[in-house]
C-alpha atoms as a PDB file:
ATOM      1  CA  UNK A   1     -30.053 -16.817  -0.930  1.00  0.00           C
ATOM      2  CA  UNK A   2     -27.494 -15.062   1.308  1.00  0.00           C
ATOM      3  CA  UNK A   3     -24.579 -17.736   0.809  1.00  0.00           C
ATOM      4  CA  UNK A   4     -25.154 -16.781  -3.191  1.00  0.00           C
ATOM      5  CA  UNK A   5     -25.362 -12.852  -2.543  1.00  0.00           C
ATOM      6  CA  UNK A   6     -21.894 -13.540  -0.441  1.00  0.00           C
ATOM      7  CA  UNK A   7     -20.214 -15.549  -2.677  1.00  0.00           C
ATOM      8  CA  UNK A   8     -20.838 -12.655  -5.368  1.00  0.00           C
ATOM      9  CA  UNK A   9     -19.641  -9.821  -3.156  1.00  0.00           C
ATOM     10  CA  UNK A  10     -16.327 -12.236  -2.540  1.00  0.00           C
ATOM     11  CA  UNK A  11     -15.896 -12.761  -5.829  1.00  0.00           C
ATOM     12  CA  UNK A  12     -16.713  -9.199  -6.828  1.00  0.00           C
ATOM     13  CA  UNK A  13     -14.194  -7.963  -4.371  1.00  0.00           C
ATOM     14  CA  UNK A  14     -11.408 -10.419  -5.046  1.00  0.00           C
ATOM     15  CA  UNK A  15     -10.996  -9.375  -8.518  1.00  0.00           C
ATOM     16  CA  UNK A  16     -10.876  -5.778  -7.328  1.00  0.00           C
ATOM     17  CA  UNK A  17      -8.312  -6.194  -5.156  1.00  0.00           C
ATOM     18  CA  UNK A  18      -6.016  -8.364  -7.448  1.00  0.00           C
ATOM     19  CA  UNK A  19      -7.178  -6.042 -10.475  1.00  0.00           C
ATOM     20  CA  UNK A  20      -6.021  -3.163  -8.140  1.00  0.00           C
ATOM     21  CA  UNK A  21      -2.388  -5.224  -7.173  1.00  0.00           C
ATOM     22  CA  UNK A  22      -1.616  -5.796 -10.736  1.00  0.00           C
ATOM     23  CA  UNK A  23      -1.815  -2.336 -11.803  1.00  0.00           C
ATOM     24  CA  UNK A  24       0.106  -1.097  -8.802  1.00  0.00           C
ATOM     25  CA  UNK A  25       2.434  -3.853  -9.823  1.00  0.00           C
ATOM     26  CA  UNK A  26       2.745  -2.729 -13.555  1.00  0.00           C
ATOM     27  CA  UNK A  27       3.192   1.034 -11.762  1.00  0.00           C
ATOM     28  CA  UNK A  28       5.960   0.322  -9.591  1.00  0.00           C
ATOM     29  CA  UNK A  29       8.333  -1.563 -12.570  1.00  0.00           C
ATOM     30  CA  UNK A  30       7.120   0.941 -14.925  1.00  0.00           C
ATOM     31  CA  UNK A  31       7.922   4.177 -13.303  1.00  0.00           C
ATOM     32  CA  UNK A  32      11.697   5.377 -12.248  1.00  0.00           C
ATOM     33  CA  UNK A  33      11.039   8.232  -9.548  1.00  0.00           C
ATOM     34  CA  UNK A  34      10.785   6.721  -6.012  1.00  0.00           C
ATOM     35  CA  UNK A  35       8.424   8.818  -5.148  1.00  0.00           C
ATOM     36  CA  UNK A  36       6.113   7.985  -8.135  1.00  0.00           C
ATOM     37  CA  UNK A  37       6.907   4.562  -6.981  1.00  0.00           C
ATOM     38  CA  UNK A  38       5.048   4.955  -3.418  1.00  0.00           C
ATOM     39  CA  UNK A  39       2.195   6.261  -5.373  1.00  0.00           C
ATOM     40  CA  UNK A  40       1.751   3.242  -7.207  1.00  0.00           C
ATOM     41  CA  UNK A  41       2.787   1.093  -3.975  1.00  0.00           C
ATOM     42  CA  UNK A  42       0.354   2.761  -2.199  1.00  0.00           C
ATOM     43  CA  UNK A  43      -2.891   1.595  -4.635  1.00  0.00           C
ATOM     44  CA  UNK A  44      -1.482  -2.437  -3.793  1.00  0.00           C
ATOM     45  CA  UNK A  45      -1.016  -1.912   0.190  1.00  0.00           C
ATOM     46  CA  UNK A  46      -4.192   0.240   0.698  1.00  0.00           C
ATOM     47  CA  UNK A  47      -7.085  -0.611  -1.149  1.00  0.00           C
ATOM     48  CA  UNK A  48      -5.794  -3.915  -2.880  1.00  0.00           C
ATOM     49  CA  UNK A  49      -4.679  -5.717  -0.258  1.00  0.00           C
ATOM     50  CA  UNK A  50      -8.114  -4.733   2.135  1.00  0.00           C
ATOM     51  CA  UNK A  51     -10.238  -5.654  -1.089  1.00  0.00           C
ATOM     52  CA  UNK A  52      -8.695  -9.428  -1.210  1.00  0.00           C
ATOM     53  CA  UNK A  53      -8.656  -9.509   2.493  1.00  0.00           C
ATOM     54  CA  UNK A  54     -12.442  -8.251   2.578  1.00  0.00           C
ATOM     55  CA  UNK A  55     -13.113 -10.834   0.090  1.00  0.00           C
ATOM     56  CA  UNK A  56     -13.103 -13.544   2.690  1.00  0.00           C
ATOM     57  CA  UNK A  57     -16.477 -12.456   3.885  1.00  0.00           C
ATOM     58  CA  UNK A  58     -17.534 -15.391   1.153  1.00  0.00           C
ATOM     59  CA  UNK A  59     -16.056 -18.127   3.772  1.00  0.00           C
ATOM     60  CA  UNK A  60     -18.195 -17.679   6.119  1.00  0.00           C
ATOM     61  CA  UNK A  61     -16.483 -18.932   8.524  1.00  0.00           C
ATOM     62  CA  UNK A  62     -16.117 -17.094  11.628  1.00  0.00           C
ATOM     63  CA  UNK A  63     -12.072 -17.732  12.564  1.00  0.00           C
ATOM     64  CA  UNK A  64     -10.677 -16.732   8.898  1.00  0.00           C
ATOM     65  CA  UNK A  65     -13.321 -13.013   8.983  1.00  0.00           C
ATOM     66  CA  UNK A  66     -11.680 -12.174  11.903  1.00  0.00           C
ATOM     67  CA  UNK A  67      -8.326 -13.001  10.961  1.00  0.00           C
ATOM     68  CA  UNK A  68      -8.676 -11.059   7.637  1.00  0.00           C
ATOM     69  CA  UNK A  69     -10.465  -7.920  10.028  1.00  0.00           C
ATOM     70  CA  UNK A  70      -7.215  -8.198  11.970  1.00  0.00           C
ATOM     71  CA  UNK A  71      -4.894  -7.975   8.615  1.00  0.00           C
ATOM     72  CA  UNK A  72      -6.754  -5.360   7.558  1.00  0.00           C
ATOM     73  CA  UNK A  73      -6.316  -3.182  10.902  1.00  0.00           C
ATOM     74  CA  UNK A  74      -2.284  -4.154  10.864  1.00  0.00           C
ATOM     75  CA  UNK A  75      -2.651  -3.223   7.020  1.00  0.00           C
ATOM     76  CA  UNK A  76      -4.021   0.022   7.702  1.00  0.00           C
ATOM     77  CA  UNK A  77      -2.232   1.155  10.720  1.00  0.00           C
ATOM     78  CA  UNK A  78       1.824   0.032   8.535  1.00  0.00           C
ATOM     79  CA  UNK A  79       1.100   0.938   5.293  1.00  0.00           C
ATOM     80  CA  UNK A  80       1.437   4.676   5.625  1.00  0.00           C
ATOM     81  CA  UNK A  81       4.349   4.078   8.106  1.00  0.00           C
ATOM     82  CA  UNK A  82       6.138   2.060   5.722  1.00  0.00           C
ATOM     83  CA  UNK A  83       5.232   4.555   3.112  1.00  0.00           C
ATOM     84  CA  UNK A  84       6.654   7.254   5.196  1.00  0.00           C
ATOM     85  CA  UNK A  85      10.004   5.915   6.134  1.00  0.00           C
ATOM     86  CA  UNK A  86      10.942   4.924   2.690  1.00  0.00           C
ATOM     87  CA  UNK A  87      10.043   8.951   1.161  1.00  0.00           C
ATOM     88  CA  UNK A  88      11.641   9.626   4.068  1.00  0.00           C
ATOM     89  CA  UNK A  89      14.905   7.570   3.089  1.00  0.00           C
ATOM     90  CA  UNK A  90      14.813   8.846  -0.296  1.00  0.00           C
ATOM     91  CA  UNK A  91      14.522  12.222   0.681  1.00  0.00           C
ATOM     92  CA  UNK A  92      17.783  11.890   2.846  1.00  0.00           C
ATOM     93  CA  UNK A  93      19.232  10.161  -0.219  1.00  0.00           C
ATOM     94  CA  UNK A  94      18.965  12.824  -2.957  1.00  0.00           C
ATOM     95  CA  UNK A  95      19.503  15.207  -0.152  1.00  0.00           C
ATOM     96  CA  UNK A  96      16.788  17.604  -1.581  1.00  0.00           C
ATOM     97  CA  UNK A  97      14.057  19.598  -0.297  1.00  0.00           C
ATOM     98  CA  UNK A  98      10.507  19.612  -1.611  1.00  0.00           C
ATOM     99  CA  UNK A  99      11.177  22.617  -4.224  1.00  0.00           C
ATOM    100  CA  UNK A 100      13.988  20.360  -5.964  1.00  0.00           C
ATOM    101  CA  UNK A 101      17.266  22.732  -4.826  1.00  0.00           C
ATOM    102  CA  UNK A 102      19.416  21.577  -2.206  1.00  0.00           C
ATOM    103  CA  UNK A 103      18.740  21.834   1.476  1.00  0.00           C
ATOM    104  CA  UNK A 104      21.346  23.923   3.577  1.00  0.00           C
ATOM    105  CA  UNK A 105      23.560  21.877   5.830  1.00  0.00           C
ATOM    106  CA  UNK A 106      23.629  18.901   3.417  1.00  0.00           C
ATOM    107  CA  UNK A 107      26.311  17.432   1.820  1.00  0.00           C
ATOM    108  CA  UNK A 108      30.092  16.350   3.557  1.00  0.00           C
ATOM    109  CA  UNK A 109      29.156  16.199   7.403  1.00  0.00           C
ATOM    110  CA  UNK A 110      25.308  17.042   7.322  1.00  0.00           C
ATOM    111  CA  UNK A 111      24.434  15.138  10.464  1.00  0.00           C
ATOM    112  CA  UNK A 112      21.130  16.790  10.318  1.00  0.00           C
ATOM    113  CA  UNK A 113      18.023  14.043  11.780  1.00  0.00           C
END
C-alpha cells in the first residue's frame, strides 16, 4: 500500500516539476528584459528543479533520496546566488539604477564596484 501511495506522490511531483521547467522555459525565450528573464529562470531553478528532484522519493532506494536531498540543498543554497550575480551583471551593463535614469559616476571611467 505504501510503495503505491509513493509511486503516486513521485509521479504527482515529477510532472510538477517538469510542468513548472517548461513554462519557465517558454518564459525565458519569450520575454526580452533580463530581468523578466530571472523571473522566469527563477520558477525552473527553485521549485522545478526541487519538485523532479523530490520526485525520487518513488525509488525508494536509500543512496539516490539522499543524493537528490543533497541536490536539493546545493540547489537551494546557488540558485539565488546565481540569480544575483547575473541582475547584478546586467545592472552594471545598462549602467542604470533601479528608478530607470542613470547612476552618477557611470559612463567613460566609472570604476565604481
Amino acid at each position: 500500500m505504501i510503495s503505491i501511495l509513493l509511486d503516486v506522490l513521485g509521479g504527482a511531483l515529477l510532472l510538477i516539476g517538469l510542468v513548472l521547467l517548461t513554462i519557465s522555459l517558454a518564459g525565458v525565450l519569450r520575454l526580452t528584459d533580463t530581468y523578466v528573464q530571472l523571473h522566469a529562470q527563477g520558477l525552473a531553478t527553485g521549485p522545478g528543479v526541487i519538485a523532479v528532484l523530490a520526485s525520487s522519493i518513488a525509488t525508494e532506494d536509500a543512496t539516490i533520496i539522499t543524493f537528490a536531498v543533497l541536490a536539493i540543498v546545493f540547489v537551494a543554497l546557488t540558485s539565488p546566488v546565481s540569480a544575483h550575480a547575473i541582475a547584478r551583471a546586467a545592472h552594471r551593463r545598462d549602467g542604470r539604477d533601479a528608478r530607470g535614469s542613470r547612476s552618477p559616476g557611470d559612463g567613460e571611467g566609472g570604476d565604481r564596484v
